[in-house]
Protein backbone atom coordinates (compact mmCIF):
# COMPACT_ATOMS: atom_id res chain seq x y z
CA UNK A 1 0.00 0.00 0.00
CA UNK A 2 0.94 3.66 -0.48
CA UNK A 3 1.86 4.85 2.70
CA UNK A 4 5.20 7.30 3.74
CA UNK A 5 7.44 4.98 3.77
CA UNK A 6 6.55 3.68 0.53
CA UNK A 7 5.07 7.01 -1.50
CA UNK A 8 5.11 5.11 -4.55
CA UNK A 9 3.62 2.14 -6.50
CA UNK A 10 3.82 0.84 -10.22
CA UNK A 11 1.24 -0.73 -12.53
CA UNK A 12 1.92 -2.20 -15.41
CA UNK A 13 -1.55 -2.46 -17.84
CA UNK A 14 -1.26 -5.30 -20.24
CA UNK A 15 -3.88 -7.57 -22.37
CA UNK A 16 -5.73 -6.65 -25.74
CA UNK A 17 -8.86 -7.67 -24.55
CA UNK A 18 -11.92 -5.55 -23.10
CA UNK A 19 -12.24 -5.45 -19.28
CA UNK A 20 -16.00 -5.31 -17.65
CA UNK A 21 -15.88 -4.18 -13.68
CA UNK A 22 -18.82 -5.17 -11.93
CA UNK A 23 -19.70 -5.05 -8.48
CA UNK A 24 -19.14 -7.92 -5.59
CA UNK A 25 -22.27 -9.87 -5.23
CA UNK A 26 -23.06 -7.93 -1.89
CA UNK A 27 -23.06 -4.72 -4.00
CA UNK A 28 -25.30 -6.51 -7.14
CA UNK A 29 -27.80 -3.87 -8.50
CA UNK A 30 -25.56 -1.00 -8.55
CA UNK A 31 -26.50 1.65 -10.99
CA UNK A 32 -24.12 2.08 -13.94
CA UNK A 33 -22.55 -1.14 -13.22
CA UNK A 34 -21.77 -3.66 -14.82
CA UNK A 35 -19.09 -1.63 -17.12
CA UNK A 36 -16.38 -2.13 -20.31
CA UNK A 37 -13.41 -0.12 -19.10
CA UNK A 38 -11.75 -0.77 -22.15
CA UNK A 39 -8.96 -2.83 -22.85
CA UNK A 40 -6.39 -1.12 -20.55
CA UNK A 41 -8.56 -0.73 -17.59
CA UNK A 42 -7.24 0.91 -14.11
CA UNK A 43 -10.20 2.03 -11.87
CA UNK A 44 -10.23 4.81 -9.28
CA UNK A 45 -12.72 5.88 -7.29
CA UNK A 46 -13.66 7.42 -4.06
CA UNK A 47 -12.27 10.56 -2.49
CA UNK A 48 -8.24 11.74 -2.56
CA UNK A 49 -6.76 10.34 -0.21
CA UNK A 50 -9.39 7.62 0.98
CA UNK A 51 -10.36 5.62 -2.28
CA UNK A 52 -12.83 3.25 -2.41
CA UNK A 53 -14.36 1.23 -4.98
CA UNK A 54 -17.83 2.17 -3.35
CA UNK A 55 -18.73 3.91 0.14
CA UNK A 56 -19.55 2.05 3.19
CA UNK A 57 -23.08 2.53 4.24
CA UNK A 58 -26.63 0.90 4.85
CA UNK A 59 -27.59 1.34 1.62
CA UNK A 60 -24.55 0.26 -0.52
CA UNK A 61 -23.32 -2.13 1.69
CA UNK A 62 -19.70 -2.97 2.86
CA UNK A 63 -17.14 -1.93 1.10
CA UNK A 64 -15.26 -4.28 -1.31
CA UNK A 65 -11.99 -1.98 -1.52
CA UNK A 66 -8.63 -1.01 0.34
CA UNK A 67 -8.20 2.81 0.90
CA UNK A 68 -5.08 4.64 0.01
CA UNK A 69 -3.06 5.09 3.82
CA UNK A 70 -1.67 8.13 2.34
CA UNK A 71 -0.93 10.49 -0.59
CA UNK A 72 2.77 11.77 -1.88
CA UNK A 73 2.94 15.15 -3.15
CA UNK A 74 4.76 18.29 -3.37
CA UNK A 75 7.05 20.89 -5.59
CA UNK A 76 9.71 21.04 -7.57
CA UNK A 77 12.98 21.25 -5.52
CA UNK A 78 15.30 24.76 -5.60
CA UNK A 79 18.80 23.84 -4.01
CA UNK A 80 20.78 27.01 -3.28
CA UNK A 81 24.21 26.97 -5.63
CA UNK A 82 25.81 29.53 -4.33
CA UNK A 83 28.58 28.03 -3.20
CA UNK A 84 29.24 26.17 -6.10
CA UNK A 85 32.79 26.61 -6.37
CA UNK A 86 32.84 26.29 -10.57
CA UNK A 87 30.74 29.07 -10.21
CA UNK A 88 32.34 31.56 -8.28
CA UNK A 89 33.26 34.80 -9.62
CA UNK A 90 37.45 35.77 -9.74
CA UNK A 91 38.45 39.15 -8.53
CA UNK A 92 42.62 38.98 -7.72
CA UNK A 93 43.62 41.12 -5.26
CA UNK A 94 45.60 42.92 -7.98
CA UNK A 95 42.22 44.21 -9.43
CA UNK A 96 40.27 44.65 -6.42
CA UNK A 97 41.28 48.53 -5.95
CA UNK A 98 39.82 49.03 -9.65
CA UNK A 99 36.70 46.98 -9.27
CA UNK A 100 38.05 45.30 -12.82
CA UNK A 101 36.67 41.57 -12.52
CA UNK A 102 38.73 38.83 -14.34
CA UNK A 103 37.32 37.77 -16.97
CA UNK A 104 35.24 34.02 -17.27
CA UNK A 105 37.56 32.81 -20.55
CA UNK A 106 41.45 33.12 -19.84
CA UNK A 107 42.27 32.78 -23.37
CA UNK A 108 40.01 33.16 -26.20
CA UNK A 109 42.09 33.02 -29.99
CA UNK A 110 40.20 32.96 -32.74
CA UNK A 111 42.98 33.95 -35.25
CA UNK A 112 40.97 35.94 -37.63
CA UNK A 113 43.47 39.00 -37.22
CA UNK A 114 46.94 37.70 -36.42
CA UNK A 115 48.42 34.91 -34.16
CA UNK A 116 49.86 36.30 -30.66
CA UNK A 117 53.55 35.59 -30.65
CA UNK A 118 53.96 36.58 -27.15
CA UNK A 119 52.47 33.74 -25.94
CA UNK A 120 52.42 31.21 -29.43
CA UNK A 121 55.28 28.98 -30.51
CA UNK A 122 55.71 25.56 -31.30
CA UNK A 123 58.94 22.88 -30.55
CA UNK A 124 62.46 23.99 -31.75
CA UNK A 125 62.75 24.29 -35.25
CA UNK A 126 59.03 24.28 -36.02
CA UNK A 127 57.75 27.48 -38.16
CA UNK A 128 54.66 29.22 -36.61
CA UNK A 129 52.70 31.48 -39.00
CA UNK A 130 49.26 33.04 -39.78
CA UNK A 131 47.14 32.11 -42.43
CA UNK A 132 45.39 35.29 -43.28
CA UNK A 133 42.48 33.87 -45.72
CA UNK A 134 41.62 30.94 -43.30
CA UNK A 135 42.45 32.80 -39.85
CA UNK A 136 44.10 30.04 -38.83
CA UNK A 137 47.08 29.28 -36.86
CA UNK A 138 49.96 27.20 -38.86
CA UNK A 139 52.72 25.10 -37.49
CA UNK A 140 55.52 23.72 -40.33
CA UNK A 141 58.61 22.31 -40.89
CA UNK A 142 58.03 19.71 -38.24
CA UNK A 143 59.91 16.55 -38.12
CA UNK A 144 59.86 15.42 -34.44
CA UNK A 145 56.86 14.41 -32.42
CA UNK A 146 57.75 17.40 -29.49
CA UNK A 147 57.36 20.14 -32.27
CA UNK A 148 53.80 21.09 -31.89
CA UNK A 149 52.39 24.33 -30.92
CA UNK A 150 53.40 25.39 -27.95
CA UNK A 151 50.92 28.27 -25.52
CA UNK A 152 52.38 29.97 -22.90
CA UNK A 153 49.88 31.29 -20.68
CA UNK A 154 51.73 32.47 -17.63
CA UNK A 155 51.42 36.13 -18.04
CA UNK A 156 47.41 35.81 -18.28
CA UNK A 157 48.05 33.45 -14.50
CA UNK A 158 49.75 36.43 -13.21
CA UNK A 159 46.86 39.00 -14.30
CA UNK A 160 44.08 36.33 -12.85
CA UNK A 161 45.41 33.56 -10.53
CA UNK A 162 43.45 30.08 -11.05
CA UNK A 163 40.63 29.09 -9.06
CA UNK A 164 41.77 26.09 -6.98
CA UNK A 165 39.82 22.73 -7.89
CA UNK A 166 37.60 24.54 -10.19
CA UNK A 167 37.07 22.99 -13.46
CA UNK A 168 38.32 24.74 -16.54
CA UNK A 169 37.72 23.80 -20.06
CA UNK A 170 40.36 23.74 -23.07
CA UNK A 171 38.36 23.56 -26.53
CA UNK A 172 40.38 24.05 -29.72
CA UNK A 173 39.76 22.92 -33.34
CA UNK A 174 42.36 21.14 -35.61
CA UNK A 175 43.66 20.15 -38.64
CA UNK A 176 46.20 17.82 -39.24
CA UNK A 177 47.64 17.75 -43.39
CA UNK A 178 50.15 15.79 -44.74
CA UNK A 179 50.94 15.97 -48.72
CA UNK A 180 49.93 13.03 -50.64
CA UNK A 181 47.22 12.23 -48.28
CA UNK A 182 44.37 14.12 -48.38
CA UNK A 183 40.95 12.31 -47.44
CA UNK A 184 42.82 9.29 -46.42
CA UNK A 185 42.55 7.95 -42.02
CA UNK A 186 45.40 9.12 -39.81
CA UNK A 187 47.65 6.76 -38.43
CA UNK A 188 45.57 7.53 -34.97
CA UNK A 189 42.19 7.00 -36.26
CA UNK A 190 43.12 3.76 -37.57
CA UNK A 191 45.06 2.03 -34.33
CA UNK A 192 44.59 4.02 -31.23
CA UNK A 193 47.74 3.68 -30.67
CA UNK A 194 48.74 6.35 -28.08
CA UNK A 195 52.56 6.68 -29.78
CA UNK A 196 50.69 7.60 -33.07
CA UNK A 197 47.73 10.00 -31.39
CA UNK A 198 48.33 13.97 -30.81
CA UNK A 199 48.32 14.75 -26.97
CA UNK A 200 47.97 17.89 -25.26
CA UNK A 201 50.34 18.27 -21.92
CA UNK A 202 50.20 20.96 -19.26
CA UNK A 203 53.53 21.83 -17.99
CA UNK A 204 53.96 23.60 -14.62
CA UNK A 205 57.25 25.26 -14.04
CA UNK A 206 58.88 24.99 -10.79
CA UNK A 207 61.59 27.10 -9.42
CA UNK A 208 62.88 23.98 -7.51
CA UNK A 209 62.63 22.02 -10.96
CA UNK A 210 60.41 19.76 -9.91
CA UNK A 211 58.08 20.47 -13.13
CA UNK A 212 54.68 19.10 -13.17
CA UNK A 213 53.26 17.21 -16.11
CA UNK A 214 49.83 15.80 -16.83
CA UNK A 215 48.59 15.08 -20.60
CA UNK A 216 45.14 14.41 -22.12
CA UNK A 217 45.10 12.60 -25.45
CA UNK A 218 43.06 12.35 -28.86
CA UNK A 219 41.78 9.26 -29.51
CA UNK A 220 40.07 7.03 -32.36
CA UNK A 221 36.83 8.55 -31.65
CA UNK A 222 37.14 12.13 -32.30
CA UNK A 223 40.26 12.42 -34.88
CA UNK A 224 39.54 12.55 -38.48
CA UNK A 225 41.25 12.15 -41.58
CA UNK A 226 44.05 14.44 -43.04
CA UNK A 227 43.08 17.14 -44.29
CA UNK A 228 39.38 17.59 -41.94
CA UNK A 229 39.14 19.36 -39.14
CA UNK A 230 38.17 18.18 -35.70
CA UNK A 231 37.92 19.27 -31.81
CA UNK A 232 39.66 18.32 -29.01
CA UNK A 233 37.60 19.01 -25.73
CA UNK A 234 39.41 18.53 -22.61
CA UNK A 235 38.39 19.62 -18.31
CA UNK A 236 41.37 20.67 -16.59
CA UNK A 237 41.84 20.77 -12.72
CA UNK A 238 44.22 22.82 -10.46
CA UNK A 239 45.47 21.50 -6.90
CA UNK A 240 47.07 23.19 -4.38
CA UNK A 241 50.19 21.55 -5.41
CA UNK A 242 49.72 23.12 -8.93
CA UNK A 243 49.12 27.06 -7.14
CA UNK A 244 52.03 26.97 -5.01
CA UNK A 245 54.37 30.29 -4.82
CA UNK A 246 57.12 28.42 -6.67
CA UNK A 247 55.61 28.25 -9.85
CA UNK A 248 57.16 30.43 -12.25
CA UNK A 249 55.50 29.19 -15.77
CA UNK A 250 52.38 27.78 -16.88
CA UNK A 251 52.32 26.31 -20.36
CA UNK A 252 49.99 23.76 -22.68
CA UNK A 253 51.47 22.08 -25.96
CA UNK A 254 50.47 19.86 -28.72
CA UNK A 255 52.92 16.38 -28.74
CA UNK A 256 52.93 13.58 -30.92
CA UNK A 257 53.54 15.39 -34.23
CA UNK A 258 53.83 13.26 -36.76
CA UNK A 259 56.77 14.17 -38.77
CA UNK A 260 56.01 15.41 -42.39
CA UNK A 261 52.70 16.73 -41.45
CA UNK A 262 51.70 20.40 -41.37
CA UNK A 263 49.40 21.51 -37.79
CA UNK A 264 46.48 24.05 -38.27
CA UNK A 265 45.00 25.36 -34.98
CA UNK A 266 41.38 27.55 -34.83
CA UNK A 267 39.38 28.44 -31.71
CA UNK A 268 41.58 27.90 -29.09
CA UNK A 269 39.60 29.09 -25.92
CA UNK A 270 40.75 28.69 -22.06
CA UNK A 271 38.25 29.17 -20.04
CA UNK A 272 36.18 28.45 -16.63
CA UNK A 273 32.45 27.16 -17.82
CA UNK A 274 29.50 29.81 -18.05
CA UNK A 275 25.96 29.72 -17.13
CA UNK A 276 24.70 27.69 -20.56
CA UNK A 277 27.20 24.63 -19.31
CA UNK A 278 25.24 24.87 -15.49
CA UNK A 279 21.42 24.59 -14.07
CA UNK A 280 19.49 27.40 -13.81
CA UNK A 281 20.50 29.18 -10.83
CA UNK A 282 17.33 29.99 -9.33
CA UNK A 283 15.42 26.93 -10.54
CA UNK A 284 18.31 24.15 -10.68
CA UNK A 285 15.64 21.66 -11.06
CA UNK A 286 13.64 22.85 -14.01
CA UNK A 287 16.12 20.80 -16.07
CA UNK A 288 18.61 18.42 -15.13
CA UNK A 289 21.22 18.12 -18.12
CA UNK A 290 22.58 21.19 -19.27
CA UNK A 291 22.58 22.03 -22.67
CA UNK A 292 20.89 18.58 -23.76
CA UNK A 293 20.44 19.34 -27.61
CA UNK A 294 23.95 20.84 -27.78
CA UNK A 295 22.80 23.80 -29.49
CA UNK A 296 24.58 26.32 -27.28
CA UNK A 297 27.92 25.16 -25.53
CA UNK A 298 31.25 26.25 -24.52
CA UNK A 299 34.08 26.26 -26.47
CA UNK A 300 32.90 28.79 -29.22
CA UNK A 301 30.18 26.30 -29.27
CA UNK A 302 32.09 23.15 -29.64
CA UNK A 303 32.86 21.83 -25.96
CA UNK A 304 30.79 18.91 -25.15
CA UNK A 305 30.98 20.25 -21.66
CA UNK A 306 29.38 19.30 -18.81
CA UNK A 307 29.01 15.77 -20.44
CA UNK A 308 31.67 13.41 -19.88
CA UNK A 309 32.85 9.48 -21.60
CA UNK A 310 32.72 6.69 -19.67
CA UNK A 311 36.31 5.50 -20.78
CA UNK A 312 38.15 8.73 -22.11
CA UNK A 313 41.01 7.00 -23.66
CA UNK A 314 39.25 5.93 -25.89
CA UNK A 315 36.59 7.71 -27.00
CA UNK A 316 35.07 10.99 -26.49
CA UNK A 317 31.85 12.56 -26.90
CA UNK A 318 32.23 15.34 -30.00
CA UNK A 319 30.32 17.76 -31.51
CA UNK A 320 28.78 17.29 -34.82
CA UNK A 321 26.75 19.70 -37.06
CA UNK A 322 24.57 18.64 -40.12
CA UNK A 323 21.84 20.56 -42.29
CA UNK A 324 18.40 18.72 -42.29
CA UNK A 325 15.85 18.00 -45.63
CA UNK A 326 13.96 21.10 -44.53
CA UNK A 327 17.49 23.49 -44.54
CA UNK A 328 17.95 23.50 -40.36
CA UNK A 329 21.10 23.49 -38.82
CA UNK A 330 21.29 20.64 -36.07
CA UNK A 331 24.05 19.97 -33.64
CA UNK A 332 24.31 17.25 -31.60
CA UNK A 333 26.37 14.77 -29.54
CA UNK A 334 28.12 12.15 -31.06
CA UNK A 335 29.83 9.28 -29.36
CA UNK A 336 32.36 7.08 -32.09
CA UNK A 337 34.76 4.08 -31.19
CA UNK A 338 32.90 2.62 -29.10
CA UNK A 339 33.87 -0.89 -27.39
CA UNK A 340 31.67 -1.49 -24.99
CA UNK A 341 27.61 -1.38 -24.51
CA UNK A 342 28.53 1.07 -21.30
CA UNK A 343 30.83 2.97 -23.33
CA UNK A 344 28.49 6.26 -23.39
CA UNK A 345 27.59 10.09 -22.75
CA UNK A 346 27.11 10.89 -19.60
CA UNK A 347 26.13 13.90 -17.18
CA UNK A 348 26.38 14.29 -13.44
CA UNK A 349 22.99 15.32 -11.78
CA UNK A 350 22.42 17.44 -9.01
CA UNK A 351 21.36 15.07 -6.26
CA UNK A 352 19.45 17.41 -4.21
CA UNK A 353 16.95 17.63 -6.79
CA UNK A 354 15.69 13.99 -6.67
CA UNK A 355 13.15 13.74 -4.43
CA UNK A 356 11.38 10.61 -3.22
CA UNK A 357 7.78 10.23 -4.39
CA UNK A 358 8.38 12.78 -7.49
CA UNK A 359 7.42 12.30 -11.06
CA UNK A 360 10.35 12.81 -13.54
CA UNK A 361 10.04 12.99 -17.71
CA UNK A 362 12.91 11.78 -19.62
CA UNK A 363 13.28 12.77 -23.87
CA UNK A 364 16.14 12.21 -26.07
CA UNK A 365 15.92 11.68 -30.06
CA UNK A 366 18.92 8.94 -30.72
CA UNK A 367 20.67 7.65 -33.88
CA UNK A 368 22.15 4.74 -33.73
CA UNK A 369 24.65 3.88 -36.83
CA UNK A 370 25.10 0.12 -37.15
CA UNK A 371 24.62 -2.75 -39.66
CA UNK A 372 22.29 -5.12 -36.97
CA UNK A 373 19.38 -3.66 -34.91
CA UNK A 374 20.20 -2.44 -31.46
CA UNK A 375 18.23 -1.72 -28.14
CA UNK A 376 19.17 0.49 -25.34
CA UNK A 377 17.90 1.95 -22.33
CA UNK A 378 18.37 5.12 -20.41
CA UNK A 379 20.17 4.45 -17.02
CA UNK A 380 19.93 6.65 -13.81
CA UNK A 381 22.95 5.35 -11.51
CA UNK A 382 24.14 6.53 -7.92
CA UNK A 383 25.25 5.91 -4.64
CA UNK A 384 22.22 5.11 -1.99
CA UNK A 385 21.71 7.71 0.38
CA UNK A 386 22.33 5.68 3.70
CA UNK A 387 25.72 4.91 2.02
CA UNK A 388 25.15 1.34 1.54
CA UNK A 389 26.56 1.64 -1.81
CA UNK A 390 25.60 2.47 -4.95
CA UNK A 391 21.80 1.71 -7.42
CA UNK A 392 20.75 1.92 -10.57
CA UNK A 393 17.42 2.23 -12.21
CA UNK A 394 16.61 2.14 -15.84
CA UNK A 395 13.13 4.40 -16.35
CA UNK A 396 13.43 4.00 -20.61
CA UNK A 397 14.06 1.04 -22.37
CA UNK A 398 13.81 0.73 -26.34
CA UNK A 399 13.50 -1.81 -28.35
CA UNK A 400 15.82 -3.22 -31.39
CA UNK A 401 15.40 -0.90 -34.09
């Protein structure tokens, strides 16, 4: 029974054939009844929160149903966020006395007007230049796999120190051309092979020399064929460790060049994540992934931020574009090399927003490219709120099609 402890129940309507209710024997002679409910019959009756099939009294006789012992109800939950640390606007104590507020995106280079020098290179040897029709950054003459483009970043640190343990988001398109093979798979998109994949490394200077290093690669799934461009979406953390008053250079760079190939670089943005990556702020609740239909993300519109891959080595959820029969534009989330039937998108939920006893709707339009039918199913999973360890619960399940 529906009681507080247990504020909700399932029923599952089956059968093709028409259902007549009719009254207990005690209760014969009932006007209206017998009935044909149809052939997906579920019957309630009585008052809100004390149903009955039919009233108990002298003249109807005793009553031939259980009532409800209680009713669930109530509204949509509004967490506060404020203290979301991702959140949280920067002011340095540099810029206090001006009121100037750092700005959300540390870097944002587009390189429609020029590339900036100051803070571009690439690995000893390697030619960096501006092409002016594309507005694109260039990187030649590379014939080792350390000669990549190279950012140096630590005068924009200086202006605006980093946020410890908040997220920040690196989104930057790229070409990779070789000549000769135009249109044909990189040497990454057809192994995997870490030694043959482009890999971007942060490098922390220390002034004990202790240098910090941590890398995030592209894999299979996201990296196309010479000559196309793709994006490489990556979520960076800083630690204490990594904000410590010996650091005296912060820099990103591109390894695993593959010698005799010519680097193209557009849209390279730094930056913390904005409102359209979050929940509403005053009504977290209203909707529970952020930026859903990827329509409007980060990244100049080409982070697949706040969604995340289940196994990032090797594969990555990307950002695809196509024009529809009826001349739309539609992005949306794609998810390629695939190995495994959990290998998917995901996104983290707020948890104060679930709420015992509450009704939630789940949509999603999917496309699923393979040469045998597939089903799938739609997958809530968490840890249990007395800690006992984690659930799952699977409210949408397809069939093969």
């Amino acid at each position: 029974p529906i009681a507080p402890e247990n504020v909700s129940l399932r029923i599952v309507l089956t059968g093709t054939t028409d259902v007549m209710f009719a009254p207990a024997d005690s209760n014969a002679g009932v006007a209206g009844t017998p009935f044909n409910a149809g052939t997906k019959a579920f019957l309630v009756a009585g008052g809100k929160l004390n149903v009955r099939g039919w009233d108990e009294s002298d003249v109807e006789g005793t009553a031939t149903w259980s009532p409800l012992l209680a009713m669930a109800e109530g509204a949509r939950p509004t967490p506060d966020l404020s203290s979301n640390l991702e959140k949280t606007v920067r002011i340095t104590d540099a810029l206090k006395s001006s009121g100037d507020v750092c700005p959300r995106q540390v870097i944002n280079h587009n390189f429609d007007e020029e590339v900036d020098h100051s803070v571009w290179s690439a690995g000893e040897g390697a030619i960096v230049s501006h092409d002016d029709v594309a507005g694109t950054m260039v990187v030649t003459n590379i014939n080792k796999p350390w000669q990549g483009p190279r950012l140096d970043f630590t005068k924009y640190a200086l202006e605006c120190p980093l946020i410890e343990g908040a997220k920040y988001l690196i989104t930057l398109r790229i070409k990779v051309d070789k000549e000769g093979f135009e249109g044909q798979m990189t040497p990454c998109g057809e192994t995997n092979d870490w030694r043959e994949c482009l890999k971007l490394t942060r490098k922390i200077m220390l002034s004990d020399q202790n240098d910090r290093y941590s890398s995030q690669r592209v894999n299979k799934g996201i990296v196309g064929k010479y000559g196309e461009w793709f994006t490489f979406t990556s979520t960076w953390t800083y630690e204490a460790d990594d904000l410590v008053d010996t650091v005296m250079g912060n820099l990103f760079y591109l390894e695993y060049t593959e010698p005799g190939t010519t680097i193209s670089i557009d849209d390279f943005v730094f930056e913390l994540p904005s409102e359209r990556s979050y929940p509403v702020g005053n009504d977290a609740c209203q909707e529970l992934v952020a930026n859903g239909d990827a329509e409007n993300a980060d990244g100049a519109g080409w982070s697949y931020f706040p969604m995340w891959s289940s196994r990032s080595n090797d594969w990555q959820p990307n950002i695809h574009v196509e024009t529809l029969p009826n001349g739309s534009v539609n992005k949306f989330f794609r998810a390629s090399n695939r190995r495994w039937h959990s290998d998917t998108i995901r996104a983290s939920l707020l948890k104060e927003c679930f709420v015992k006893g509450l009704v939630y709707n789940i949509s999603l339009k999917v496309r699923i490219q393979k040469d045998v039918p597939l089903k799938y199913y739609v997958q809530l999973k968490g840890p249990r709120a007395d800690g006992s360890g984690w659930t799952h619960k699977q409210p949408l399940k397809c069939p093969e099609q």
